[in-house]
Protein backbone atom coordinates (compact mmCIF):
# COMPACT_ATOMS: atom_id res chain seq x y z
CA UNK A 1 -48.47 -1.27 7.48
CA UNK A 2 -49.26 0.02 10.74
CA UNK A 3 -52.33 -2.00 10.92
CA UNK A 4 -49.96 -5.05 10.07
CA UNK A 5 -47.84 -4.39 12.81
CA UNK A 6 -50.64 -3.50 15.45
CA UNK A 7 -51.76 -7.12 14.34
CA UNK A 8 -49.47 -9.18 14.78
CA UNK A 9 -50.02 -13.13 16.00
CA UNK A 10 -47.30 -15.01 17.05
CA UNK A 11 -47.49 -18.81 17.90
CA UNK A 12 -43.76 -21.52 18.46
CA UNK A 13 -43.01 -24.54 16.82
CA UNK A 14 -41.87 -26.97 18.52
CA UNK A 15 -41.00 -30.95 17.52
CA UNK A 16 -43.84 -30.69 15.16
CA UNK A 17 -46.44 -29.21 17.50
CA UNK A 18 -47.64 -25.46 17.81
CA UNK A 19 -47.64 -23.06 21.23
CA UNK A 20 -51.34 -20.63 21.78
CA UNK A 21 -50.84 -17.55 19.76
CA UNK A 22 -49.38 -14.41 21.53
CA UNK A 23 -48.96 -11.08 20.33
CA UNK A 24 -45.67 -9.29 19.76
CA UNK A 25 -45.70 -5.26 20.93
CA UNK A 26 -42.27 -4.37 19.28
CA UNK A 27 -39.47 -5.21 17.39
CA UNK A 28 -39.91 -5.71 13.20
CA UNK A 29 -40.60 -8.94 11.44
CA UNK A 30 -36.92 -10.92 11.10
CA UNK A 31 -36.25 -11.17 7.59
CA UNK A 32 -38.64 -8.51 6.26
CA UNK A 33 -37.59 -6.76 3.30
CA UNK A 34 -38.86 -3.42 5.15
CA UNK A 35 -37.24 -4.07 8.21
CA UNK A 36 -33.88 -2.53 7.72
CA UNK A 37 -35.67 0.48 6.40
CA UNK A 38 -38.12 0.47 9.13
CA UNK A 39 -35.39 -0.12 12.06
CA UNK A 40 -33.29 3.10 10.33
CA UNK A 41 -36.22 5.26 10.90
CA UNK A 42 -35.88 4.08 14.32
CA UNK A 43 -32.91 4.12 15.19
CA UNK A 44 -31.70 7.50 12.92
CA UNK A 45 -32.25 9.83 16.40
CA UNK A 46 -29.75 7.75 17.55
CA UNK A 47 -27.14 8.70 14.83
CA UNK A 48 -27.95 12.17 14.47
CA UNK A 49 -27.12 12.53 18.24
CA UNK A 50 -23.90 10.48 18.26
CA UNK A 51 -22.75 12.44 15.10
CA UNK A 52 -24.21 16.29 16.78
CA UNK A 53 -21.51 15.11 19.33
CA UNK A 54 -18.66 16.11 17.71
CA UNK A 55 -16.18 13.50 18.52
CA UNK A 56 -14.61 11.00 16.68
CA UNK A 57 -12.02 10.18 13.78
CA UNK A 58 -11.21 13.18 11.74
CA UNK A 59 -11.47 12.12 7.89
CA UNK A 60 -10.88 14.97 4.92
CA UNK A 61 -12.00 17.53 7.91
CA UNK A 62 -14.98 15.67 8.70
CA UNK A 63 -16.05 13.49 11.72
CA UNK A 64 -16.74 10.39 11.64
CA UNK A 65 -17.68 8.33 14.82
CA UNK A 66 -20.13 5.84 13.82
CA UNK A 67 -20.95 3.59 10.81
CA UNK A 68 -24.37 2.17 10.63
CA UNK A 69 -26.56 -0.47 9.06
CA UNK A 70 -30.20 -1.29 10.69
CA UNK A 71 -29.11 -3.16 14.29
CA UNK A 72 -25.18 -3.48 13.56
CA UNK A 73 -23.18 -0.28 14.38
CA UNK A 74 -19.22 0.70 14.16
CA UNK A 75 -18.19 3.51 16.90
CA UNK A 76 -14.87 5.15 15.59
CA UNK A 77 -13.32 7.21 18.32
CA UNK A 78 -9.61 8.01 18.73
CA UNK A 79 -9.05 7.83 22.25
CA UNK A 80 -11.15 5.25 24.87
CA UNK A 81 -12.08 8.66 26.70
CA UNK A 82 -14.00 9.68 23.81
CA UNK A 83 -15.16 6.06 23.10
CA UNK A 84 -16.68 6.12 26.82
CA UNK A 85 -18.83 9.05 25.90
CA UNK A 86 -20.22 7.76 22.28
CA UNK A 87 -21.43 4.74 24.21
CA UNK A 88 -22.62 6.28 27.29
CA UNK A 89 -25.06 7.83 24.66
CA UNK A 90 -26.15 5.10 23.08
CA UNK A 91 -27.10 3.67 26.67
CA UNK A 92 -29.53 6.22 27.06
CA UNK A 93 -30.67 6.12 23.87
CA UNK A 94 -31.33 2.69 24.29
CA UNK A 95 -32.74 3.00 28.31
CA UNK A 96 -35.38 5.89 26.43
CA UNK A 97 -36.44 3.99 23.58
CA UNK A 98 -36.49 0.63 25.10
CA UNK A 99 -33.76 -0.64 23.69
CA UNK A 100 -31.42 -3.60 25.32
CA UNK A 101 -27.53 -3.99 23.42
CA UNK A 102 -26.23 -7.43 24.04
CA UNK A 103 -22.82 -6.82 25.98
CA UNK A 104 -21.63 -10.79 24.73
CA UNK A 105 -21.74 -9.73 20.93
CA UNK A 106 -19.94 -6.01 21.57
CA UNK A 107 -16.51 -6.24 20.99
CA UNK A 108 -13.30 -3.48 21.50
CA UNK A 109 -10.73 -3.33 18.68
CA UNK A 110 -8.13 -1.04 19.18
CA UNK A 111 -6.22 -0.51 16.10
CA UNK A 112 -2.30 -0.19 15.48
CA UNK A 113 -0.84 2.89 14.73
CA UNK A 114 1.63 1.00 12.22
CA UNK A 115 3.27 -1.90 14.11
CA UNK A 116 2.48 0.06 17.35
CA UNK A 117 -0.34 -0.40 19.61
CA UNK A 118 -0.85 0.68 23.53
CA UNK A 119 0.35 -1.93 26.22
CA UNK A 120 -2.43 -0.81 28.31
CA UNK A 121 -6.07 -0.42 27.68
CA UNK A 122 -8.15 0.59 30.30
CA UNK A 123 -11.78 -1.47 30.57
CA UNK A 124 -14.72 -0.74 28.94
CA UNK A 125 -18.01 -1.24 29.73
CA UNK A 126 -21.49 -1.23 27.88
CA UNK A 127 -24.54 -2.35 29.90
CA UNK A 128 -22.36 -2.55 32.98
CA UNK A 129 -20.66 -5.43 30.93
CA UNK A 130 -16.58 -5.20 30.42
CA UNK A 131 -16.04 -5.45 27.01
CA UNK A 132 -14.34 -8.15 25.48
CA UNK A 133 -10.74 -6.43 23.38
CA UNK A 134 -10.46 -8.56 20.26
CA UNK A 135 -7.73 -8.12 17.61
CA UNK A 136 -9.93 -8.99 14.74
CA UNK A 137 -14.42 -8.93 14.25
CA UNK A 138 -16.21 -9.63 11.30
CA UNK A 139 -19.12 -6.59 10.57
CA UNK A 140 -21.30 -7.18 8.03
CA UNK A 141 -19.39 -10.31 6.85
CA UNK A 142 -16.42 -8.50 6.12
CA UNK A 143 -13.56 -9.30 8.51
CA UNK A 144 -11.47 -6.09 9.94
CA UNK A 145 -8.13 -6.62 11.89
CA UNK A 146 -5.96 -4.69 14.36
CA UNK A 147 -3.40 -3.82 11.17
CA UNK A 148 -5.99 -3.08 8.76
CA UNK A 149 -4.75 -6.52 6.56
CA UNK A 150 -7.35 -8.16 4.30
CA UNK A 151 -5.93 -11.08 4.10
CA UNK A 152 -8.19 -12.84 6.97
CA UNK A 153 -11.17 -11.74 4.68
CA UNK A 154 -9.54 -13.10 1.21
CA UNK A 155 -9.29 -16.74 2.77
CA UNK A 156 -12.92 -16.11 3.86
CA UNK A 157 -14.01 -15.36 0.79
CA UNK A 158 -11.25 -18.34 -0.58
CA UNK A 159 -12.83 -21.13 1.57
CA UNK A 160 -16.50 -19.82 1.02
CA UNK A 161 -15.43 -20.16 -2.79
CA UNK A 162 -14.06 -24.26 -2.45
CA UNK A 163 -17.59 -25.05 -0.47
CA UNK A 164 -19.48 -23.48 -3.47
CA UNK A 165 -17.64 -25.12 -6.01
CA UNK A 166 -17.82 -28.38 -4.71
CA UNK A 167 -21.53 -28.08 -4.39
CA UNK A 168 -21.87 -27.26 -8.13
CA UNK A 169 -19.39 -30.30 -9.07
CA UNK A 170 -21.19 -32.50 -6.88
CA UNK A 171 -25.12 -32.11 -7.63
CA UNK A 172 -24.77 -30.39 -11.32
CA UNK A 173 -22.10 -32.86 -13.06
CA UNK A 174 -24.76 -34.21 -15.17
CA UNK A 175 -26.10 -31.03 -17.00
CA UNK A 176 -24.99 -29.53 -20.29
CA UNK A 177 -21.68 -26.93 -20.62
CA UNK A 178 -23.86 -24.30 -20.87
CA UNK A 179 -25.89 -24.84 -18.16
CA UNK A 180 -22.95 -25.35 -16.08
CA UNK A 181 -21.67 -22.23 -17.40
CA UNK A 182 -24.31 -20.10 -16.20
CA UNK A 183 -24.62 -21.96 -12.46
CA UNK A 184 -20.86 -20.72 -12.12
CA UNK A 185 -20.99 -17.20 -13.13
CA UNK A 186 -24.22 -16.97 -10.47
CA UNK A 187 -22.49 -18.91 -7.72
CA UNK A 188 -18.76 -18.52 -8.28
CA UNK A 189 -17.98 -14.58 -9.03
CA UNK A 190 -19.98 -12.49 -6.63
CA UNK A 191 -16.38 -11.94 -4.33
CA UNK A 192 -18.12 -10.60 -1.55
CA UNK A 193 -16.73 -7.49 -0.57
CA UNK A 194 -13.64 -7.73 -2.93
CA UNK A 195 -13.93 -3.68 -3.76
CA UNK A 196 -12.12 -2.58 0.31
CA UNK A 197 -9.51 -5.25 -0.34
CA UNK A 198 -6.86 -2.85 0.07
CA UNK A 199 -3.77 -4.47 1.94
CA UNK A 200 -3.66 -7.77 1.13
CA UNK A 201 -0.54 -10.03 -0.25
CA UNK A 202 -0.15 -11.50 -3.27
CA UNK A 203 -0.47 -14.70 -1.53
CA UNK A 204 -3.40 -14.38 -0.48
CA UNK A 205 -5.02 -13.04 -3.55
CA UNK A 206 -2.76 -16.26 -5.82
CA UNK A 207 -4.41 -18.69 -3.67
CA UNK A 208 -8.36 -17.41 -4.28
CA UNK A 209 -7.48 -17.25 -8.14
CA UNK A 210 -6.14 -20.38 -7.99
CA UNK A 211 -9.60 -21.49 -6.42
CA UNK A 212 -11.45 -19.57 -8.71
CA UNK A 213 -9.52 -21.59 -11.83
CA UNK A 214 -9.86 -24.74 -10.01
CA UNK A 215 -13.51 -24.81 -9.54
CA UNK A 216 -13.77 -23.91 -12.84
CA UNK A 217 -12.23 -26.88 -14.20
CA UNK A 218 -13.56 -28.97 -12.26
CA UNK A 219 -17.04 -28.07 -12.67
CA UNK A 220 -16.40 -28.22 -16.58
CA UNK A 221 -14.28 -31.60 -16.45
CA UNK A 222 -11.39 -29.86 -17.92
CA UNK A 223 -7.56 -31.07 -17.56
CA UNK A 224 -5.79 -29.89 -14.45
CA UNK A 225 -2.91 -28.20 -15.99
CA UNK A 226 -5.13 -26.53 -19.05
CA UNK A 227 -4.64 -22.73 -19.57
CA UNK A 228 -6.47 -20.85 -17.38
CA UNK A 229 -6.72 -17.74 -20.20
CA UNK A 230 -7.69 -20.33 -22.66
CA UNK A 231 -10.13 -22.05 -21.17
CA UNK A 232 -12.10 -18.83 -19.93
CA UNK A 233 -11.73 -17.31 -23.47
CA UNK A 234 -13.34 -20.18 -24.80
CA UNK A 235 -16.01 -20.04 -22.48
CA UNK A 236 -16.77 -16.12 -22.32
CA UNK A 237 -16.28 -16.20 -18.70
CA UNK A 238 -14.25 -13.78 -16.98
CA UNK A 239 -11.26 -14.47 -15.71
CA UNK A 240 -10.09 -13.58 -11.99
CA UNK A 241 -8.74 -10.36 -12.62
CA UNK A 242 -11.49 -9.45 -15.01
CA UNK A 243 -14.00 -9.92 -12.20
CA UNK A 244 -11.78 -7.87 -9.67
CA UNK A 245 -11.64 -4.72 -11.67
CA UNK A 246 -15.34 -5.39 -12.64
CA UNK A 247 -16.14 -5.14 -9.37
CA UNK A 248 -14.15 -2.60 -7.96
CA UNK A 249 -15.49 -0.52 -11.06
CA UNK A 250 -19.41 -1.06 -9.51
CA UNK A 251 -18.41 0.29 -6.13
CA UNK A 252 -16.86 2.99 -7.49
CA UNK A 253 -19.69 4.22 -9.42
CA UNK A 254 -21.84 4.04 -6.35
CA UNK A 255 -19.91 5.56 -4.45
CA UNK A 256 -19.52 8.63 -6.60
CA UNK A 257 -23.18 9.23 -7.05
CA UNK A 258 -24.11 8.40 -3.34
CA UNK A 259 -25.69 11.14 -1.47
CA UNK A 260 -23.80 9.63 1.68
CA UNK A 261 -22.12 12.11 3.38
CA UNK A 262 -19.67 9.68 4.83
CA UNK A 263 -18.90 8.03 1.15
CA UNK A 264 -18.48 11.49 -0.67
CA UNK A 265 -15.42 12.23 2.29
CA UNK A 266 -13.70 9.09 1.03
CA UNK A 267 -14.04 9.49 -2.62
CA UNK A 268 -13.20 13.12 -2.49
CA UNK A 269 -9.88 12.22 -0.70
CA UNK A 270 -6.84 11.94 -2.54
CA UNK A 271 -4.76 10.30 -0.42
CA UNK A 272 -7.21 7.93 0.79
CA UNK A 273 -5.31 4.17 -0.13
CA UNK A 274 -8.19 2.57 -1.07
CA UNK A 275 -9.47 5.41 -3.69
CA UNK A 276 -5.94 4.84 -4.92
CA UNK A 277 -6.09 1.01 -5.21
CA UNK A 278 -8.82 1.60 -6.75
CA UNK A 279 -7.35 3.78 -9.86
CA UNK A 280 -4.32 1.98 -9.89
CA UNK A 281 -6.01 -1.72 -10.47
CA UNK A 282 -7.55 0.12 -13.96
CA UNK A 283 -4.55 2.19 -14.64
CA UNK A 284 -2.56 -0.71 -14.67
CA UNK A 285 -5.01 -2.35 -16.96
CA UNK A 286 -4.91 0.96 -19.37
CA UNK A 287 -1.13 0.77 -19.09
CA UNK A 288 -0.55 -2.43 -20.21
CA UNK A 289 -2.40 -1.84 -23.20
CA UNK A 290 -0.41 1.20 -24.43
CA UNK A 291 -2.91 3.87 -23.22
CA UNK A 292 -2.16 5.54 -20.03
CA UNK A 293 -5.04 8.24 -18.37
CA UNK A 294 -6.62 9.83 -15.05
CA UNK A 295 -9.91 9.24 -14.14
């Protein structure tokens, strides 16, 4: 590996034709399956000092002030004062290691504290750059607001849904019911992030099931007003909620048997909300069948 990287020719594309070859002296490969790995080892100074710093949001006793994946990092801080500090240290950081953030694709939420939130909030800058303040920012695909609601992210996921569905209808109408069958379940049920969707209306979650039992028909060239139950019983498939608490069941699980620091605060906490969406979605389940238990 080293001698892969110490090796590395580089040449541009262009309209068909290619540049002379250069060589690249830093940086890992885009799209390399070693890269996030190789960019942690990196960049894991960087989040041992900002969590040795001992400022941040307080969660079951422990603080939290950064949430990281490869290049794309969260700072949590409760005040702007201590905000102003975790970045000054990621500036040097990134001065030291020769580093360079990109001020354009930083953004400042400031969350509400209920339906309150500060008329004022000073500037902040990163790279000498004033930060733009944002009420909403999408990290890792997964939309986050100023009021914590996930129902920006369910139409995300809703509308994402309708573009894959009408790709299957459109270029697999032709094959057999069981072929169709199995191009749904792999493009129509993943529900990206589903398992943090923890205030959301019922609105919001009708119309994506809706989608979901749409596409469905559709795809299968079943009647419009058939029953949804039915027609996924018939079919094996999983129905909406089926998938939900399917899903929210795998996060769980890895949750509780990550070494993560971080993710063993949450699950340990019993008044966390979404710990407790999560038991009630399968209590409710148990419920309704007679049986009621803890887990």
């Amino acid at each position: 590996m080293k001698y892969w990287y110490q090796n590395q020719n580089n040449s541009v594309r262009w309209a068909g034709a290619y540049s002379e070859e250069y060589r690249l002296e830093c940086g890992v490969r885009q799209g390399g399956l070693t890269s996030p790995r190789l960019f942690n080892l990196y960049i894991n100074s960087l989040i041992e000092e900002l969590t040795g710093a001992g400022i941040g949001c307080s969660v079951g006793g422990k603080i939290m002030n950064n949430i990281s994946y490869a290049d794309d990092m969260a700072l949590l801080s409760p005040s702007i004062g201590a905000l102003e500090i975790l970045i000054g240290i990621c500036e040097r950081y990134a001065e030291t290691h020769g580093l360079r953030y990109n001020s354009k694709k930083s953004e400042l939420l400031v969350f509400k504290a209920g339906s309150k939130k500060p008329k004022f909030i000073p500037p902040l800058k990163l790279g000498g750059t004033e930060l733009k303040n944002v009420t909403q920012f999408k990290y890792l695909g997964h939309w986050v607001t100023e009021d914590l609601s996930d129902d920006l992210d369910v139409e995300r996921e809703r509308r994402a849904l309708a573009v894959r569905s009408n790709m299957l209808a459109r270029r697999f109408a032709r094959c057999t019911k069981s072929v169709k069958i199995t191009l749904f379940r792999a493009f129509c049920q993943s529900f990206y992030t589903c398992g943090l969707w923890v205030k959301c209306t019922q609105k919001s979650l009708n119309a994506l099931r809706i989608q979901y039992n749409n596409g469905f028909r559709v795809f299968l060239g079943l009647p419009r007003f058939c029953s949804a139950s039915g027609m996924f019983a018939e079919a094996h498939v999983d129905s909406f909620q089926a998938i939900m608490r399917k899903r929210v069941a795998s996060l769980m699980r890895r949750v509780r048997v990550s070494p993560n620091s971080l993710l063993n605060t949450v699950i340990d906490s019993l008044d966390c909300p979404i710990v407790a969406k999560w038991n009630a979605m399968h209590m409710n389940k148990l419920s309704n069948r007679g049986v009621v238990g803890l887990f």
